[in-house]
Each structure stands twice: as C-alpha cells, then as structure tokens.
Protein backbone atom coordinates (compact mmCIF):
# COMPACT_ATOMS: atom_id res chain seq x y z
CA UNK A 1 7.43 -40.64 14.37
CA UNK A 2 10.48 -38.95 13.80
CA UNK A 3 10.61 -36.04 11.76
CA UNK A 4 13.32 -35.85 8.42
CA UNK A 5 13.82 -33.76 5.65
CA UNK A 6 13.04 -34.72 2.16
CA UNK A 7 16.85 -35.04 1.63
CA UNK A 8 17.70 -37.35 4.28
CA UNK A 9 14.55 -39.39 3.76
CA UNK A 10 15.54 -39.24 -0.50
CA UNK A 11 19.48 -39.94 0.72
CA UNK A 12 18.71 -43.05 3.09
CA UNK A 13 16.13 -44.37 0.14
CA UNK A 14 18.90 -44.25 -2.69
CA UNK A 15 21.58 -45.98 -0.33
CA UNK A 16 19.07 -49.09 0.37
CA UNK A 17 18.11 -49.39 -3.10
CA UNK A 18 20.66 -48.27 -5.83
CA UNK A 19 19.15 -49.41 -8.38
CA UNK A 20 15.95 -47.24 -8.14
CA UNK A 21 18.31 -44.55 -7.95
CA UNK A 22 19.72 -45.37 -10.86
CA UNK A 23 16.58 -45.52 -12.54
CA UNK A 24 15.03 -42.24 -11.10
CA UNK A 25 18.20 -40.68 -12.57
CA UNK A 26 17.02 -41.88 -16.26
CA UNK A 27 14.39 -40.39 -15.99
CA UNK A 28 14.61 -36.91 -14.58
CA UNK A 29 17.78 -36.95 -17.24
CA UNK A 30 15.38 -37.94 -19.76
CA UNK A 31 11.89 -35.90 -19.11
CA UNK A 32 13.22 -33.51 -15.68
CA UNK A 33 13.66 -30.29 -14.97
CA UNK A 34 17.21 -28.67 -14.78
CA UNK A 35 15.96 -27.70 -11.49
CA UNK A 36 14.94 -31.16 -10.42
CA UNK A 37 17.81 -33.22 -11.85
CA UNK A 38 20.05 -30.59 -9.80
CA UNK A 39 17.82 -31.91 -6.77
CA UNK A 40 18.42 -35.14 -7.83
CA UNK A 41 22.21 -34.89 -8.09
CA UNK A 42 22.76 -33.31 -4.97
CA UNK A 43 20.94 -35.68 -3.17
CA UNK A 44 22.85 -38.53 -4.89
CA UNK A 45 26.22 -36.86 -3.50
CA UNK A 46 24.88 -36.58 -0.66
CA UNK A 47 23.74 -40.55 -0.47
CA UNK A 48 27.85 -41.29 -2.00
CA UNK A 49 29.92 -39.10 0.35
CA UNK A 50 27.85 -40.69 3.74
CA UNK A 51 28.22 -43.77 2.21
CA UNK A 52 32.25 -43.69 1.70
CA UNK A 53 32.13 -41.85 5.21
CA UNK A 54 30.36 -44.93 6.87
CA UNK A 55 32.77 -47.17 5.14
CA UNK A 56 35.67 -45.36 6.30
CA UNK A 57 34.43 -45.08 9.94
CA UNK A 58 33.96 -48.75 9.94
CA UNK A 59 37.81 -49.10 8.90
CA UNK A 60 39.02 -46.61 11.17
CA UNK A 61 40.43 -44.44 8.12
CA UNK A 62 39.02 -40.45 8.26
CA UNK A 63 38.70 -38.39 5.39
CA UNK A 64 39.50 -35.03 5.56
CA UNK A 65 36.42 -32.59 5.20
C-alpha cells in the first residue's frame, strides 16, 4: 500500500464526497477546536484549489500560481 499524508488522504475524501465535508464542517464549527477547524479549513482549500486545477487542466486553461 501506498503511503499518504493525513491531508491528501482528508483532501481526496472531501472531493468524492462533498457532502460529508460539508457536514464535518458543522460540526468542528459547532463543538471544534480553533486549532482543528483551522485543520479543517486548510484541508478544504486544499480539496477546492486541486479541484479547479483539475478542471482547468482538463480545459486546457492554466491558472497562474
């Protein structure tokens, strides 16, 4: 098995389900950490910029870095 980080595993989880995403962001809002729910957020940028990169590369558009 290949080995991942807890981001990338977190990052690839939220893009094939968004709606658990969603709902894991209730809930650190509601009961998390500051700590965590920065976790949380980063990871979620992290899941939106690869996605709008993928998207991109499949039109042949680039986005500047």
């Amino acid at each position: 098995m290949k080995d991942r980080s807890h981001d990338t595993a977190m990052v690839e989880h939220f893009r094939a389900d968004p709606t658990y995403a969603a709902e894991l962001l209730a809930e650190v809002r509601r009961d998390g950490t500051p700590a965590e729910l920065a976790i949380l957020l980063r990871q979620m940028a992290t899941a939106s910029v690869d996605a709008v990169r993928s998207e991109d590369a499949d039109t042949g558009r680039t986005l500047p870095l």
